[in-house]
N, C-alpha and C. Protein backbone atom coordinates (compact mmCIF):
# COMPACT_ATOMS: atom_id res chain seq x y z
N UNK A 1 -17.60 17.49 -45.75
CA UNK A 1 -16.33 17.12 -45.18
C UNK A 1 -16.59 16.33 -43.88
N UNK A 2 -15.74 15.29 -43.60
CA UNK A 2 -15.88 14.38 -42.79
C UNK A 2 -15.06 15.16 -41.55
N UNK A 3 -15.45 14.39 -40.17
CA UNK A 3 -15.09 15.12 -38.86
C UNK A 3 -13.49 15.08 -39.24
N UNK A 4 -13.12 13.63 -39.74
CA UNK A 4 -11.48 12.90 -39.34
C UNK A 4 -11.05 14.31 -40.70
N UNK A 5 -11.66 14.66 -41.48
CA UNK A 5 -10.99 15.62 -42.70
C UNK A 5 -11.08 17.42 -42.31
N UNK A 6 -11.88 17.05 -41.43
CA UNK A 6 -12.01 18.49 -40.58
C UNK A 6 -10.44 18.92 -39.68
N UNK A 7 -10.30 17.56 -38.80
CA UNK A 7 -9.60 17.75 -38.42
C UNK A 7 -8.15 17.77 -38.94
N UNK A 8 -7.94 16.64 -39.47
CA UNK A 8 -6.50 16.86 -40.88
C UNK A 8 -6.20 18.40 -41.45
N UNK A 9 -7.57 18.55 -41.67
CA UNK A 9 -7.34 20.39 -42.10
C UNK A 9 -6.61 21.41 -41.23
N UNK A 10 -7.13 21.36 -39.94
CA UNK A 10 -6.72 21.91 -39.05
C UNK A 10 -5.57 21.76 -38.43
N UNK A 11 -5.02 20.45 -38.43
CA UNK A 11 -3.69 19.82 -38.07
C UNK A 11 -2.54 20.75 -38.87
N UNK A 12 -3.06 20.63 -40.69
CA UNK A 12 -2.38 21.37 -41.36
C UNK A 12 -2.21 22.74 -41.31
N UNK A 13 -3.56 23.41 -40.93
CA UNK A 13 -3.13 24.88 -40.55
C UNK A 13 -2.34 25.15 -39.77
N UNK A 14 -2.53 24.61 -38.57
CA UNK A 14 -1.22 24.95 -37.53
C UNK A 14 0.02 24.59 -37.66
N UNK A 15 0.14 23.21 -38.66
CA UNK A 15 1.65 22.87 -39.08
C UNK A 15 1.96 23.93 -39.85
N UNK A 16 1.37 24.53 -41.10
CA UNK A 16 2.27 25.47 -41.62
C UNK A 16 1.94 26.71 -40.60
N UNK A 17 1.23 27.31 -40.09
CA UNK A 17 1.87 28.71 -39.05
C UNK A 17 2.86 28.45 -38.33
N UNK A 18 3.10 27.03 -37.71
CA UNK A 18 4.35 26.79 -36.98
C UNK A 18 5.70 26.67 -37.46
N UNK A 19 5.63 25.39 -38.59
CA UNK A 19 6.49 25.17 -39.15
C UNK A 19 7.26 23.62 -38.65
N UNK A 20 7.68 23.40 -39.76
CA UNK A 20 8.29 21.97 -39.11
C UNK A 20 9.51 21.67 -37.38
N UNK A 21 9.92 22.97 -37.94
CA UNK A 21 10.76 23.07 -36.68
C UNK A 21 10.59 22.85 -35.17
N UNK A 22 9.55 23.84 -35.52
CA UNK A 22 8.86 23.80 -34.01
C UNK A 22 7.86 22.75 -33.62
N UNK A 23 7.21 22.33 -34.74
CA UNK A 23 6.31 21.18 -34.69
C UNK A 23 6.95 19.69 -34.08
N UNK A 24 8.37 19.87 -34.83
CA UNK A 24 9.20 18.43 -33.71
C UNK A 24 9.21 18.56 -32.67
N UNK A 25 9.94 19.79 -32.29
CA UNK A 25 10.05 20.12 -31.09
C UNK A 25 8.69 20.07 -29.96
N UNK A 26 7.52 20.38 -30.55
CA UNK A 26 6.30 20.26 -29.65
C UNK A 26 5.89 18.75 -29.47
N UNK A 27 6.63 18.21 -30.48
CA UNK A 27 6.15 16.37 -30.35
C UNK A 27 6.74 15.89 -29.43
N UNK A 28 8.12 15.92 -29.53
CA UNK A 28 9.12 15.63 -28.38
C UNK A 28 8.49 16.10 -27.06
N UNK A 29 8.46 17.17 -26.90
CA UNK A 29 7.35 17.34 -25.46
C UNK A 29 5.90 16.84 -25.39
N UNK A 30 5.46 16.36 -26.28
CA UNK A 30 4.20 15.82 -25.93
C UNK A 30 4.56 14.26 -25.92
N UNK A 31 5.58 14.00 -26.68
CA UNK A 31 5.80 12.09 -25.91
C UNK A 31 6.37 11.88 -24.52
N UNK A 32 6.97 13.26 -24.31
CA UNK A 32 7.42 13.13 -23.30
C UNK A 32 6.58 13.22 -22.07
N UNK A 33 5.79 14.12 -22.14
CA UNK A 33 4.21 14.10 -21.30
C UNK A 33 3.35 12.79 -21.53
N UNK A 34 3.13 12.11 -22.71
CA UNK A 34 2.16 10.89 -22.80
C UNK A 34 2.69 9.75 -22.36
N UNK A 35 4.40 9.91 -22.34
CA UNK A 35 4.86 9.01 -21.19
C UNK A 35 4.76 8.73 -19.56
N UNK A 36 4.69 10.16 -19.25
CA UNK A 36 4.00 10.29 -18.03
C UNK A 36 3.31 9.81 -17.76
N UNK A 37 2.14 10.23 -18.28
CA UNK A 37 0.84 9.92 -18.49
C UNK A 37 0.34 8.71 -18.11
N UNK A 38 1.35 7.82 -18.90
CA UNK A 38 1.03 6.11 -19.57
C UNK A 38 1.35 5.30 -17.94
N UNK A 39 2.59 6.30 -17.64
CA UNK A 39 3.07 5.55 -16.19
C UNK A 39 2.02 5.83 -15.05
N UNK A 40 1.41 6.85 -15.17
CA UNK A 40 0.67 7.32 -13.93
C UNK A 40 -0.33 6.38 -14.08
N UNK A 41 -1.51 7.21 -13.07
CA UNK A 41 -2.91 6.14 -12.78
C UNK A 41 -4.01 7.22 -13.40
N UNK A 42 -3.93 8.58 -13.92
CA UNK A 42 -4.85 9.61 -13.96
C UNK A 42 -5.10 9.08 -15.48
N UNK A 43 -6.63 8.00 -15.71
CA UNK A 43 -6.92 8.27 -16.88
C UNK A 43 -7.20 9.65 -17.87
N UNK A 44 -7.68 10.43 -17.40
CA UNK A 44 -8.34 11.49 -18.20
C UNK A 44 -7.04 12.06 -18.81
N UNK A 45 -5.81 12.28 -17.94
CA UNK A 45 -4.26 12.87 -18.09
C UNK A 45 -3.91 12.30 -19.34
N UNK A 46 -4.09 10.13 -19.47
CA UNK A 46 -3.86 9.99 -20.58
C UNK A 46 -4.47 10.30 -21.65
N UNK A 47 -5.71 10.20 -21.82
CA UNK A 47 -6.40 10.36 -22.59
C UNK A 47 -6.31 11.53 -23.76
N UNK A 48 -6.13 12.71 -22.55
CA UNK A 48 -5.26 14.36 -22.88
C UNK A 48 -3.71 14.16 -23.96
N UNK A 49 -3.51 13.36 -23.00
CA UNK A 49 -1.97 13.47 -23.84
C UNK A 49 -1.60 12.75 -25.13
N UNK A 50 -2.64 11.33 -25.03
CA UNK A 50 -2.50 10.10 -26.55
C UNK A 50 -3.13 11.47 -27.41
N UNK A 51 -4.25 12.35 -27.18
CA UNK A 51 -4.74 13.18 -28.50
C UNK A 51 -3.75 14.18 -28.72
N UNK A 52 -2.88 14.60 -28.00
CA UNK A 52 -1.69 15.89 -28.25
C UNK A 52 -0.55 14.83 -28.93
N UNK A 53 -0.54 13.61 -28.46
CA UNK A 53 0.72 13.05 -29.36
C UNK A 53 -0.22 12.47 -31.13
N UNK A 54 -1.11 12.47 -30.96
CA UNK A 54 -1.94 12.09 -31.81
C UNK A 54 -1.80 12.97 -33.16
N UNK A 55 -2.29 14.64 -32.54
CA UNK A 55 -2.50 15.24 -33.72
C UNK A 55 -1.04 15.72 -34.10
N UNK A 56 0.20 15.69 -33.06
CA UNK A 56 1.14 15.78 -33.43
C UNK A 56 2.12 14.96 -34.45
N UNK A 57 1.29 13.99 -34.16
CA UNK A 57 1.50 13.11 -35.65
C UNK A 57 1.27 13.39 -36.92
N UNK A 58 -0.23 13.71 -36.70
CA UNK A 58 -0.51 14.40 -38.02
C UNK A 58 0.00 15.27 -38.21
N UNK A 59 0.36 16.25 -37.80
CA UNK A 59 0.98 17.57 -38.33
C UNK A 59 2.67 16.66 -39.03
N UNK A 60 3.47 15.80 -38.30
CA UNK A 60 4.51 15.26 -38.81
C UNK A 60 4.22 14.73 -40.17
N UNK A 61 3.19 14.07 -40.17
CA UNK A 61 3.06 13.07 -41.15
C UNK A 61 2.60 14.13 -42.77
N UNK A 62 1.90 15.00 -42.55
CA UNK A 62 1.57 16.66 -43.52
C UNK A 62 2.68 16.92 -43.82
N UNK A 63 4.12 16.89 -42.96
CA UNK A 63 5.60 17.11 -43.87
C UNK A 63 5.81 16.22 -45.02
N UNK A 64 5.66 14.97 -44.86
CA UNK A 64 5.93 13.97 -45.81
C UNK A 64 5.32 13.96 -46.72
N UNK A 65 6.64 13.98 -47.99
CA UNK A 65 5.89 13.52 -49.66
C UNK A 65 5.71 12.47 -49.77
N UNK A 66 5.06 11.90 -51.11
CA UNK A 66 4.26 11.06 -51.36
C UNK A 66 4.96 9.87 -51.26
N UNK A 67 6.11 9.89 -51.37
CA UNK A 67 7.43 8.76 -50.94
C UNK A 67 7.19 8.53 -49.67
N UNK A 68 7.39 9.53 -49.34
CA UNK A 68 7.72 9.47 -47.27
C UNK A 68 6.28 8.81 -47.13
N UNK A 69 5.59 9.13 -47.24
CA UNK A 69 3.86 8.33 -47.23
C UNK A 69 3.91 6.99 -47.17
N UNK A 70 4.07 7.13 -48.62
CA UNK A 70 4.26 5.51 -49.14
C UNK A 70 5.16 4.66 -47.73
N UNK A 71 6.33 5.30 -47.35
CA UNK A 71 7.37 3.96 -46.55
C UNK A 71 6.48 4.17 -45.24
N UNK A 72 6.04 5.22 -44.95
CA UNK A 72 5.00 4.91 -43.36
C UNK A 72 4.59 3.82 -43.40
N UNK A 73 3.27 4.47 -44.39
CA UNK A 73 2.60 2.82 -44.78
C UNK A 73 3.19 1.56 -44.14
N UNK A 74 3.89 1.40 -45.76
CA UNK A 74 4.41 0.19 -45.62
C UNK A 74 5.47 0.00 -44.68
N UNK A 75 5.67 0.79 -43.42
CA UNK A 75 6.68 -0.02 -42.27
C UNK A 75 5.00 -0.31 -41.33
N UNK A 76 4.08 0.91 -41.41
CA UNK A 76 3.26 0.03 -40.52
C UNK A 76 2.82 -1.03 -41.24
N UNK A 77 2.66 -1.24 -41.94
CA UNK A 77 2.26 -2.77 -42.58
C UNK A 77 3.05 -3.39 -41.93
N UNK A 78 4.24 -3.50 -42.42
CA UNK A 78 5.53 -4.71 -41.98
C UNK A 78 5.38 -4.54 -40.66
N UNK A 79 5.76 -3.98 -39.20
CA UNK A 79 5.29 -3.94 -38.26
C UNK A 79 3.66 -4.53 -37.59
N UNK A 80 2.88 -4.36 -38.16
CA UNK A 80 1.85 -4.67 -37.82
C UNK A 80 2.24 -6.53 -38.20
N UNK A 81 2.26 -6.64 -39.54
CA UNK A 81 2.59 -8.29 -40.05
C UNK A 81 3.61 -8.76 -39.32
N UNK A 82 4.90 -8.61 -38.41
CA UNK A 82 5.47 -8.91 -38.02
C UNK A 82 5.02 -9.37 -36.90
N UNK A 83 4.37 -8.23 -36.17
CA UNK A 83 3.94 -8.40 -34.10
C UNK A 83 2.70 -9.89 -34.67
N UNK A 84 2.06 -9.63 -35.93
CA UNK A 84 1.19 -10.82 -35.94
C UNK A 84 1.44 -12.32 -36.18
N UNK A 85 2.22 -12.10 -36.52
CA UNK A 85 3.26 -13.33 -36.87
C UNK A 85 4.33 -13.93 -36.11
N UNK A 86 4.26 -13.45 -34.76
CA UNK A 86 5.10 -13.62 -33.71
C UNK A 86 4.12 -13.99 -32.93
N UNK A 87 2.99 -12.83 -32.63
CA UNK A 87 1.90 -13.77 -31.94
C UNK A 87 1.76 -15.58 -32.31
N UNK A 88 1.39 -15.80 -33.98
CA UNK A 88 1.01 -16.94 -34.20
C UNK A 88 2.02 -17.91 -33.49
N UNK A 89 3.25 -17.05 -33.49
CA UNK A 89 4.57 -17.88 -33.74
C UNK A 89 4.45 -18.54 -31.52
N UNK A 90 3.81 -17.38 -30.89
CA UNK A 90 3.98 -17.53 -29.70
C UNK A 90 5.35 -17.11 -28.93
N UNK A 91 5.64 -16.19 -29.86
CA UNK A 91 6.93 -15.18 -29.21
C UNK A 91 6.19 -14.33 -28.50
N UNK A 92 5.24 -14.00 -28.60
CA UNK A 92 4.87 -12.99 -27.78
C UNK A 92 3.26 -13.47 -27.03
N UNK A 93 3.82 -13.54 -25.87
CA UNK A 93 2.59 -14.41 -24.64
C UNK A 93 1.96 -12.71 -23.88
């Protein structure tokens, strides 16, 4: 098992002891801290907080069926193809 599948594992254990409920609720406070974070000057603070909003993702993303999967994906696709295509376009300097 790979480190990144080690950790997915673990993401999932704690999503189901928690539960989805509470798992939003801990995200919401951790964007709300990595916002901090982002504004301040204390690298290490961010650093702390992008991995708590990080694995809090994962635990979100472990709710979603194979549908819900699928449209992540493909909005980060479309998102990603979009910001790149604006670059070319020179909308975004």
């Amino acid at each position: 098992m790979t480190k990144n599948e080690e950790r997915f594992e673990k993401c999932k254990e704690i999503f189901e002891h928690f539960g989805f409920d509470a798992q939003q609720d801990k995200l919401v406070e951790e964007c709300d801290e990595l916002i901090e974070a982002a504004q301040g000057e204390d690298y290490d603070s961010f650093i702390e907080e992008l991995a708590d909003v990080s694995i809090m993702i994962a635990q979100m993303f472990i709710s979603l069926d194979e549908e819900q999967k699928a449209q992540f994906f493909d909005t980060i696709d479309h998102k990603l193809g979009r910001t790149l295509e604006r670059i070319k376009n020179g909308s975004y300097t």
